[in-house]
C-alpha atoms as a PDB file:
ATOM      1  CA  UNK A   1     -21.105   0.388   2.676  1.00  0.00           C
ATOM      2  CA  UNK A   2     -22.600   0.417   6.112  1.00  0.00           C
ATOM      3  CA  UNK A   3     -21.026  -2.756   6.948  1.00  0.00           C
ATOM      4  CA  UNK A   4     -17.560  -0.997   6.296  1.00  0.00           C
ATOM      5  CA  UNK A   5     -17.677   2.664   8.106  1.00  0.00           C
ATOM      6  CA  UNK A   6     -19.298   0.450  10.797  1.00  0.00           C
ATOM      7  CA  UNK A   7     -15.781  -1.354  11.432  1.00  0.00           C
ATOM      8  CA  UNK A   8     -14.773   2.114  11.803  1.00  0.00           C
ATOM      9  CA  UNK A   9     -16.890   2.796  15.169  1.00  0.00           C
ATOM     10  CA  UNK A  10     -15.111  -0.190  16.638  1.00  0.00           C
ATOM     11  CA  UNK A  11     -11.563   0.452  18.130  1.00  0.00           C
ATOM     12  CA  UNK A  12      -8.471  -2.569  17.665  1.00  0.00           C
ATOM     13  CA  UNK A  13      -5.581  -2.617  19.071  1.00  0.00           C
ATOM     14  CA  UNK A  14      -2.768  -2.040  16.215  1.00  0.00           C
ATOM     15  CA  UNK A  15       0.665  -3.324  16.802  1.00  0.00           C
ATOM     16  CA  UNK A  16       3.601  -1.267  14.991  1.00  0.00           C
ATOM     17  CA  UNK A  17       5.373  -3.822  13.392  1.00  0.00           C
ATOM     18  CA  UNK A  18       8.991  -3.902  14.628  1.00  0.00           C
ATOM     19  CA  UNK A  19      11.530  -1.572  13.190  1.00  0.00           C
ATOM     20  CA  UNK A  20      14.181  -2.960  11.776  1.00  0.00           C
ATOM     21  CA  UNK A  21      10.887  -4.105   9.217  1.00  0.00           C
ATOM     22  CA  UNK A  22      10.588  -0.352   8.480  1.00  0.00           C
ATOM     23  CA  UNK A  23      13.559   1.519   9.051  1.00  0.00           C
ATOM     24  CA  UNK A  24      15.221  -0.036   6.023  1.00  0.00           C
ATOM     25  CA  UNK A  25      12.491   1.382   3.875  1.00  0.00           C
ATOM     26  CA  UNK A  26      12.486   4.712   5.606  1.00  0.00           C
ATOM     27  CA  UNK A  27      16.191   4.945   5.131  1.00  0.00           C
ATOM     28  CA  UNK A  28      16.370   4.280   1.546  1.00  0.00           C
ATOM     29  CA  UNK A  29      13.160   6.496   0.364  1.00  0.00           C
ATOM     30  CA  UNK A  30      14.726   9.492   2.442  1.00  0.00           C
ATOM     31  CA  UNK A  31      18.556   8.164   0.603  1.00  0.00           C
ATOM     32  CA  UNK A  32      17.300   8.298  -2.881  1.00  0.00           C
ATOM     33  CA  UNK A  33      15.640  11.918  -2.324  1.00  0.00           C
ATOM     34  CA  UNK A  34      19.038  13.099  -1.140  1.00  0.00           C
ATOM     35  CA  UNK A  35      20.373  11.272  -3.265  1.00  0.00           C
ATOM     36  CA  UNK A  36      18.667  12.566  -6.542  1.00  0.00           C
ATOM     37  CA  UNK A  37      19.171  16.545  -5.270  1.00  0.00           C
ATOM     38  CA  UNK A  38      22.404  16.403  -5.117  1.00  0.00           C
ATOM     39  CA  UNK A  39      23.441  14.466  -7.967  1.00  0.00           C
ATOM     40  CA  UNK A  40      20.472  15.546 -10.544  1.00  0.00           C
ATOM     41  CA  UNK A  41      18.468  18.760  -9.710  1.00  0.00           C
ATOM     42  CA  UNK A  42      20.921  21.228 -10.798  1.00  0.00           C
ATOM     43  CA  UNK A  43      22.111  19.848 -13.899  1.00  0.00           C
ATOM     44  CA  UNK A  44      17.954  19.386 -14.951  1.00  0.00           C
ATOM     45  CA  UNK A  45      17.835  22.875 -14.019  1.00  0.00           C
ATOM     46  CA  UNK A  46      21.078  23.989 -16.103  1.00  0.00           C
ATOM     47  CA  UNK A  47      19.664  21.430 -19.023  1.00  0.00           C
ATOM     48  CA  UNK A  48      16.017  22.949 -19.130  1.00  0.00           C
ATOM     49  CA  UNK A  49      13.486  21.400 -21.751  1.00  0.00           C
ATOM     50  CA  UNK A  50      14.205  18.499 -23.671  1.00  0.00           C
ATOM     51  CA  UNK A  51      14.622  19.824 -27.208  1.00  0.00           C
ATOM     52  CA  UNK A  52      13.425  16.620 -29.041  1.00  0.00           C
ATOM     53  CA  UNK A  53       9.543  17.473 -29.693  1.00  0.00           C
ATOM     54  CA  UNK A  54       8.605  13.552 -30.261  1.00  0.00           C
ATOM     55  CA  UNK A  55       9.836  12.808 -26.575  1.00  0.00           C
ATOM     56  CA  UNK A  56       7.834  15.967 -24.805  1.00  0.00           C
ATOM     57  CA  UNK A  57       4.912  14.750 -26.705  1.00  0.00           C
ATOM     58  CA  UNK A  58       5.048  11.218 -25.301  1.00  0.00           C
ATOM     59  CA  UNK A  59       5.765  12.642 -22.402  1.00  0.00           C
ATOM     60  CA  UNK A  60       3.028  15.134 -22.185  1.00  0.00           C
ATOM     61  CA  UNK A  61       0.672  11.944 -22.756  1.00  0.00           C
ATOM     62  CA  UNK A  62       1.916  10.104 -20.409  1.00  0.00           C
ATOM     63  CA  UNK A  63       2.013  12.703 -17.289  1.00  0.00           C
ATOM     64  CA  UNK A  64      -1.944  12.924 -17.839  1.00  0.00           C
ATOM     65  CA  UNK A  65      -1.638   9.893 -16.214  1.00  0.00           C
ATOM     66  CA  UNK A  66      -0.034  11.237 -13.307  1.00  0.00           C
ATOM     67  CA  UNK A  67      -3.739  12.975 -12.569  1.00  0.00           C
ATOM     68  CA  UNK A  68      -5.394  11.766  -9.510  1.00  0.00           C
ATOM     69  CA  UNK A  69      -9.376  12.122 -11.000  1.00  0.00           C
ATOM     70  CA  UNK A  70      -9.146   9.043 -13.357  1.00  0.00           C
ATOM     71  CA  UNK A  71      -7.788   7.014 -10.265  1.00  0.00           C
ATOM     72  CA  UNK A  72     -10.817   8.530  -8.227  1.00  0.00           C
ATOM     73  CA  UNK A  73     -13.806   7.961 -10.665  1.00  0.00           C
ATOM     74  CA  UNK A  74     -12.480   4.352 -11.184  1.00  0.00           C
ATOM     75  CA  UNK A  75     -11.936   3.872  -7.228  1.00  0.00           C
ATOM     76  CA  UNK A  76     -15.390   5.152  -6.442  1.00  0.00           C
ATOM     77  CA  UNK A  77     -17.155   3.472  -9.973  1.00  0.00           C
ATOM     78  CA  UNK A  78     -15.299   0.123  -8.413  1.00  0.00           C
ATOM     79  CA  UNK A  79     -17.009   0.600  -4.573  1.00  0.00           C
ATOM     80  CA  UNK A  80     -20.544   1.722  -6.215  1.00  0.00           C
ATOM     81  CA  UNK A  81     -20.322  -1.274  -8.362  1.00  0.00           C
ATOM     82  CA  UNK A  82     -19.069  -3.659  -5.713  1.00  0.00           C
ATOM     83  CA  UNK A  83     -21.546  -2.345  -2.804  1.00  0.00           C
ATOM     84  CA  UNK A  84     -24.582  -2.817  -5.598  1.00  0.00           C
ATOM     85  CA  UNK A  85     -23.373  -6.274  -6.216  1.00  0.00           C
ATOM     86  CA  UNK A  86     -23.496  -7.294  -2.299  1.00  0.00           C
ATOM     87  CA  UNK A  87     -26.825  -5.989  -2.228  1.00  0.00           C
ATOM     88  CA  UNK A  88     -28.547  -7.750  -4.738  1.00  0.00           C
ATOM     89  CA  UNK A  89     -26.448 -11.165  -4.261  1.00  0.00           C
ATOM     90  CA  UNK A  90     -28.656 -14.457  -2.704  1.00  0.00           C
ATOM     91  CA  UNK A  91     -25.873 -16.158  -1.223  1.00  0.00           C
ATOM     92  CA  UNK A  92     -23.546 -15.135   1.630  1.00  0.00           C
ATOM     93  CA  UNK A  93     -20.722 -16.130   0.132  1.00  0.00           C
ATOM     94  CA  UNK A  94     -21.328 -13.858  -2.914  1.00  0.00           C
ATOM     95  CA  UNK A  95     -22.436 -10.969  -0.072  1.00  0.00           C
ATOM     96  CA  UNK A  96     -19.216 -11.075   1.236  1.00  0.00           C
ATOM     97  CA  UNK A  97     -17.119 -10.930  -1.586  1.00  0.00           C
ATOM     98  CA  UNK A  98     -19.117  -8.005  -2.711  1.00  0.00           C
ATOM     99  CA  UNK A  99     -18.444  -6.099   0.535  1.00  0.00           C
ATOM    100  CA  UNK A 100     -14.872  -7.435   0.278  1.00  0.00           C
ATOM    101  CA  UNK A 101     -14.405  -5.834  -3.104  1.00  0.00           C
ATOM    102  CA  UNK A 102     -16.398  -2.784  -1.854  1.00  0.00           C
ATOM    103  CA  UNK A 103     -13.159  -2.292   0.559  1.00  0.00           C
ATOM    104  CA  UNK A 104     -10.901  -2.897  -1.395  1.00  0.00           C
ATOM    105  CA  UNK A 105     -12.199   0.569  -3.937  1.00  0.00           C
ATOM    106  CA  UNK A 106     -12.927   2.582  -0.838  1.00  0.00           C
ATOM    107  CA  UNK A 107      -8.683   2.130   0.029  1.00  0.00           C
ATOM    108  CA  UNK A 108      -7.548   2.891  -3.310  1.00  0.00           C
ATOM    109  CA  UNK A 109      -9.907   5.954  -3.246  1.00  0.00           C
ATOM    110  CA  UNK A 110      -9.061   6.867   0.307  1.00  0.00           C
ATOM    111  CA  UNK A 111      -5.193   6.293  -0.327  1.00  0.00           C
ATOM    112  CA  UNK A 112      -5.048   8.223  -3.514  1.00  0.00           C
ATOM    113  CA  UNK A 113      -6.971  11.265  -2.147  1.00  0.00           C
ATOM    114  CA  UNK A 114      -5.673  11.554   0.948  1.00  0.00           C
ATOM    115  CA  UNK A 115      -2.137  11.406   0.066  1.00  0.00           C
ATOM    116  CA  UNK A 116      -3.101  13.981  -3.086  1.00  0.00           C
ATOM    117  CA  UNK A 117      -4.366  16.447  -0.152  1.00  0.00           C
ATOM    118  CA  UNK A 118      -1.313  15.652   2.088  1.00  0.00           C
ATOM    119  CA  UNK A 119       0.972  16.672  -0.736  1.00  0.00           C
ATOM    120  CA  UNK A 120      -0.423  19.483  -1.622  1.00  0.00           C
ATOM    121  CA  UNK A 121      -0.178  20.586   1.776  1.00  0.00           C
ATOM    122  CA  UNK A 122       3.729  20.010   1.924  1.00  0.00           C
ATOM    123  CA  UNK A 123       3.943  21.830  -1.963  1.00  0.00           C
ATOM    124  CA  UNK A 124       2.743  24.806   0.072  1.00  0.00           C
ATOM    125  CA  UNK A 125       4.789  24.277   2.986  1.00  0.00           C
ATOM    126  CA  UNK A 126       8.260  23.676   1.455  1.00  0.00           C
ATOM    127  CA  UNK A 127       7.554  26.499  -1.844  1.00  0.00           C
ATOM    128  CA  UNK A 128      10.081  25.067  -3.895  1.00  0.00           C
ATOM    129  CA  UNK A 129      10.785  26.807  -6.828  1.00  0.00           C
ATOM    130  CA  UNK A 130       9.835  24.931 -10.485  1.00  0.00           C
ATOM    131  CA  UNK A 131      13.182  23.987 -13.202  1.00  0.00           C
ATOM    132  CA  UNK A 132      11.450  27.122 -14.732  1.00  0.00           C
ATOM    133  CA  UNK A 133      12.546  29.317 -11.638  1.00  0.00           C
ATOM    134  CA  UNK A 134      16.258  28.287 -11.251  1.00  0.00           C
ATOM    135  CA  UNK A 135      17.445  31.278 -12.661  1.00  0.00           C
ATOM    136  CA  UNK A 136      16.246  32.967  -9.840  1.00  0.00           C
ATOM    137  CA  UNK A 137      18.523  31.194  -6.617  1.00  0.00           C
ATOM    138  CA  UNK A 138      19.395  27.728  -8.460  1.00  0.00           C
ATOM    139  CA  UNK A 139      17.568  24.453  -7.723  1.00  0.00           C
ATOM    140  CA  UNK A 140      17.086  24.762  -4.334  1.00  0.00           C
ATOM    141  CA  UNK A 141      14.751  27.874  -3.873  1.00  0.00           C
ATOM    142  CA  UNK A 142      12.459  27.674  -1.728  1.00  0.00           C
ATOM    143  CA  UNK A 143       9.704  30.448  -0.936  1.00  0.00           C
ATOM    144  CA  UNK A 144       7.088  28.727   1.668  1.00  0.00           C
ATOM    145  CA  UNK A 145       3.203  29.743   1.440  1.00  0.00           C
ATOM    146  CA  UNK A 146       3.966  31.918  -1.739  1.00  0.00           C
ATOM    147  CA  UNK A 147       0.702  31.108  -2.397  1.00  0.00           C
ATOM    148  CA  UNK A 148       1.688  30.582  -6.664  1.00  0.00           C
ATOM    149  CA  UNK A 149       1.595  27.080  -8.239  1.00  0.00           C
ATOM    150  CA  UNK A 150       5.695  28.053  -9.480  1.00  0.00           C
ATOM    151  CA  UNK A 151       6.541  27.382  -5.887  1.00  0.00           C
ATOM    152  CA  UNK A 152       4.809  24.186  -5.095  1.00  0.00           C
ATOM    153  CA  UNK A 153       7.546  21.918  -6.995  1.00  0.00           C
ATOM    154  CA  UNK A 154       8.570  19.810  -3.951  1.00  0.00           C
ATOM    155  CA  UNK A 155       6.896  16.958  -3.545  1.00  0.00           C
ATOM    156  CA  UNK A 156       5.314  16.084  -6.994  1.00  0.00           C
ATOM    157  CA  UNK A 157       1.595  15.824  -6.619  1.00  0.00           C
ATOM    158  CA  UNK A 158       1.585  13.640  -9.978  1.00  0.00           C
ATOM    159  CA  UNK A 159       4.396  11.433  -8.303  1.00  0.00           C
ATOM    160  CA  UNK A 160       2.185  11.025  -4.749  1.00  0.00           C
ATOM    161  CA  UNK A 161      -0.654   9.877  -6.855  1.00  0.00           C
ATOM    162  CA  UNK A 162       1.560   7.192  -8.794  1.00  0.00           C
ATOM    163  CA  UNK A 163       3.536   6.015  -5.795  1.00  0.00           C
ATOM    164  CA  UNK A 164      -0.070   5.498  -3.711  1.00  0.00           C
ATOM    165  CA  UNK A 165      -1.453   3.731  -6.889  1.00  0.00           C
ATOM    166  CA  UNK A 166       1.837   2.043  -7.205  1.00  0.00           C
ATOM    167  CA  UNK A 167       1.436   0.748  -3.199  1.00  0.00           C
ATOM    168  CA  UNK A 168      -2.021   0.242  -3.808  1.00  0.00           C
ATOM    169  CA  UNK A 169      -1.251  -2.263  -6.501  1.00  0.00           C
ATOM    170  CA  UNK A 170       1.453  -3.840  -4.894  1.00  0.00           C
ATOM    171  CA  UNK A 171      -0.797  -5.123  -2.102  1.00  0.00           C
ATOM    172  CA  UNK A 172      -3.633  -6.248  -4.219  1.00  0.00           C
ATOM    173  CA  UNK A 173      -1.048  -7.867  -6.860  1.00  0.00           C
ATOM    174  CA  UNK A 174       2.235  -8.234  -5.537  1.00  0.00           C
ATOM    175  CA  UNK A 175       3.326 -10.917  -8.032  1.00  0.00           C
ATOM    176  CA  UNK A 176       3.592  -7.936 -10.303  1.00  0.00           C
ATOM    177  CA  UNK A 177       5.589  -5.908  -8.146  1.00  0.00           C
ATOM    178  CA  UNK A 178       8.498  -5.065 -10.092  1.00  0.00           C
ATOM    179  CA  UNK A 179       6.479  -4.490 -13.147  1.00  0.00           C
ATOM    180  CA  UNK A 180       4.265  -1.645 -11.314  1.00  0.00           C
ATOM    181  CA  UNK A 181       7.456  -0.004 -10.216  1.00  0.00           C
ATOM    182  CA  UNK A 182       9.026   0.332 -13.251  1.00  0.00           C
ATOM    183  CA  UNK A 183       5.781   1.776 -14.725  1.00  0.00           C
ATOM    184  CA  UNK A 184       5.461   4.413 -11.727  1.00  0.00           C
ATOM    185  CA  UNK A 185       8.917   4.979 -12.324  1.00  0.00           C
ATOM    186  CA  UNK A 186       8.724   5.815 -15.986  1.00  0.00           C
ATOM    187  CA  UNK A 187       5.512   7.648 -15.009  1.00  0.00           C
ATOM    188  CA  UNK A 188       6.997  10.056 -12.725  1.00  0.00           C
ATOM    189  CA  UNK A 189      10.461  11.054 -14.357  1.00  0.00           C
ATOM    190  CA  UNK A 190       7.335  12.225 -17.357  1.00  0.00           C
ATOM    191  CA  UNK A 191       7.219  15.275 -14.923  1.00  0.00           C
ATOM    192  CA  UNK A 192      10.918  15.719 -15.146  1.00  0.00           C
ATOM    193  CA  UNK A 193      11.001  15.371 -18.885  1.00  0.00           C
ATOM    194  CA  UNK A 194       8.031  18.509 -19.539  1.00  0.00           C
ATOM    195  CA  UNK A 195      10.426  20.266 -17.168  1.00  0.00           C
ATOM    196  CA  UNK A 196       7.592  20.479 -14.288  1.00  0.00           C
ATOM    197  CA  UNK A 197       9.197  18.694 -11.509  1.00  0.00           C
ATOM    198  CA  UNK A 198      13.013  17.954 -10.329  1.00  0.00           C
ATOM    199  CA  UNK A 199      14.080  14.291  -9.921  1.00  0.00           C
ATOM    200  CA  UNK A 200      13.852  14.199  -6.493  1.00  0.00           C
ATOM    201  CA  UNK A 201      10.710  16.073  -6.175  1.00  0.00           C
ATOM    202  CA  UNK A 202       9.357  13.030  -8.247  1.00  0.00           C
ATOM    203  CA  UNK A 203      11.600  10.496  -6.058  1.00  0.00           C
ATOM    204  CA  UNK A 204       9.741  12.363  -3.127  1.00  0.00           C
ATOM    205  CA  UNK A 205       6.433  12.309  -4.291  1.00  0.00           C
ATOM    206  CA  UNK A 206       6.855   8.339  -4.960  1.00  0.00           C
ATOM    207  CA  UNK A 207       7.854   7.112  -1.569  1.00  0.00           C
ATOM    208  CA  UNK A 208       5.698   9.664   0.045  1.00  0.00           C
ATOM    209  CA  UNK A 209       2.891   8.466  -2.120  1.00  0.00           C
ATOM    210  CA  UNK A 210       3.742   4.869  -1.395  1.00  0.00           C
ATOM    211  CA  UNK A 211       4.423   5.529   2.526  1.00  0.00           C
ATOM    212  CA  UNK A 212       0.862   7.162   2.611  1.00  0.00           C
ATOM    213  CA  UNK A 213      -0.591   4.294   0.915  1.00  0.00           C
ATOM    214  CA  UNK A 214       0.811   1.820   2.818  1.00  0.00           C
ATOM    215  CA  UNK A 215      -0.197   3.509   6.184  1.00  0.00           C
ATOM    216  CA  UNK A 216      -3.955   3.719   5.167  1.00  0.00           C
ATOM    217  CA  UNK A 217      -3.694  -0.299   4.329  1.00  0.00           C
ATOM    218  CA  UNK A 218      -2.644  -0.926   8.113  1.00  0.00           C
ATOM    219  CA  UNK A 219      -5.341   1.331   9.421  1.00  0.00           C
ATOM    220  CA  UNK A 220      -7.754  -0.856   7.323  1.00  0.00           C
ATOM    221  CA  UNK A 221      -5.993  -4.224   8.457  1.00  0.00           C
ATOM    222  CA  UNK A 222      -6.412  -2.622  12.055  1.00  0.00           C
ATOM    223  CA  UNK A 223     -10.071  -2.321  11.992  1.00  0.00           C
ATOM    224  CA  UNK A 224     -10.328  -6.145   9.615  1.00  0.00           C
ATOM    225  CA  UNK A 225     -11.101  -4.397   6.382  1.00  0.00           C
ATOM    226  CA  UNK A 226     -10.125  -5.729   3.494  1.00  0.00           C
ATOM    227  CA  UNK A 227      -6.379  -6.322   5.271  1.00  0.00           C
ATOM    228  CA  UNK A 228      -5.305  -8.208   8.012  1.00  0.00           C
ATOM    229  CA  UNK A 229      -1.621  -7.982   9.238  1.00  0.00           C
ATOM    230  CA  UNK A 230       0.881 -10.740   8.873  1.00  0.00           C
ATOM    231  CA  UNK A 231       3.284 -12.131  11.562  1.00  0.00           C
ATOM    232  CA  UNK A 232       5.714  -8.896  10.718  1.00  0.00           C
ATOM    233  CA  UNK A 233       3.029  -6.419  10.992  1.00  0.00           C
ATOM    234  CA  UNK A 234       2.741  -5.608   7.514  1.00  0.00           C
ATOM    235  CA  UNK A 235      -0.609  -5.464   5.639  1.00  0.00           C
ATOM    236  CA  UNK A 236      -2.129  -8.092   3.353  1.00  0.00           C
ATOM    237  CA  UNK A 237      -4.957  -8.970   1.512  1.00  0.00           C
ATOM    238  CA  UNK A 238      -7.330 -10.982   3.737  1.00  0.00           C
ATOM    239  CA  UNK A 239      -8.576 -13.163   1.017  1.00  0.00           C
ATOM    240  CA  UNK A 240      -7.804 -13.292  -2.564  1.00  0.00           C
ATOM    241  CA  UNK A 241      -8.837 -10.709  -4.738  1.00  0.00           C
ATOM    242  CA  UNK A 242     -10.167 -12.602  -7.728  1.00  0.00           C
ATOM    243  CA  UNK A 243     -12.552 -15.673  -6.915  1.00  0.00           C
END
């Protein structure tokens, strides 16, 4: 672990990749939020529950996983294990993939919790009323700083944890892409279905998740841990993650 937050006390130089490798992604994330409030959020508000009690229980189940401390204990288990491994390994080669591994937990646990805390910062900030408070002004209520969890709808904090987790996974194994983004997908629409969340509070949550994500894996690539950046400026494993 020294090894790593030493990187840290060294400054690089960082190029921005260029935009028209980012603006795309920008302008669809911010499209599908629209997208899903105006076509979605009042009618799930109008709707309310979902009255079949065998699809709220799945879906109960399934938003547990939504919940950043699993994704934490695992992160930090993975970067205890990892650093313990580098320590007691008698060849260099073993040392390094140890410390490479190491990195690797300390992202997914920096990603996840930083982008949890960022979130719930916005929740605050925007005070968007929950599906259970449309009868009060509709879908699109918002009461900043009201300091009660019924106003924190917008963005989902379960979604922000699945779209960095989703991001996280797409740059450690992004031959399975498409099948982690169907899963965060399916994930986050659980906290639709127990009526906790609007669509594109969950749509939100996702990109902002992933965005979040995404930015911590350049700031690691900037200072040559675990990440390097390609020709485009975009972050990628520095060496494969399974030997």
């Amino acid at each position: 672990m020294s090894v790593i937050f030493a990187r840290f006390r060294k400054p690089r130089r960082c190029p921005m990749p260029e935009r028209k490798h980012i603006y795309p992604y920008i302008l669809l994330g911010v499209s599908l939020v629209v997208l899903a409030a105006i076509v979605f959020d009042t009618a799930i508000g109008k709707a309310g529950l979902i009255a079949n009690p065998v699809v709220l229980a799945v879906a109960t189940l399934m938003t547990r996983y939504g919940e950043a401390d699993w994704c934490l204990v695992i992160s930090f288990i993975l970067v205890l294990k990892a650093s313990a491994f580098a320590r007691l390994s008698t060849t260099l080669k073993d040392r390094c993939y140890g410390v490479f591994i190491s990195t690797i937990g300390l992202y997914a646990f920096s990603s996840i919790a930083l982008s949890g805390l960022a979130s719930n910062l916005l929740k605050r900030m925007f005070g968007r009323g929950r599906p259970g408070q449309f009868g009060l002004d509709g879908a699109f209520n918002f009461t900043p700083f009201a300091s009660n969890s019924q106003f924190e709808s917008f963005p989902s904090g379960h979604a922000t944890t699945m779209g960095a987790v989703l991001m996280v996974l797409f740059l450690i194994m992004p031959k399975y892409r498409l099948t982690f983004l169907v899963l965060a997908l399916w994930f986050g629409m659980t906290r639709v279905v127990v009526g906790a969340h609007y669509p594109s509070d969950v749509v939100a949550g996702l990109c902002f998740g992933a965005g979040f994500a995404w930015l911590v894996a350049r700031l690691f690539a900037c200072y040559g841990l675990g990440f390097r950046l390609d020709t485009k400026g975009m972050p990628i494993l520095r060496q494969k993650l399974l030997k």
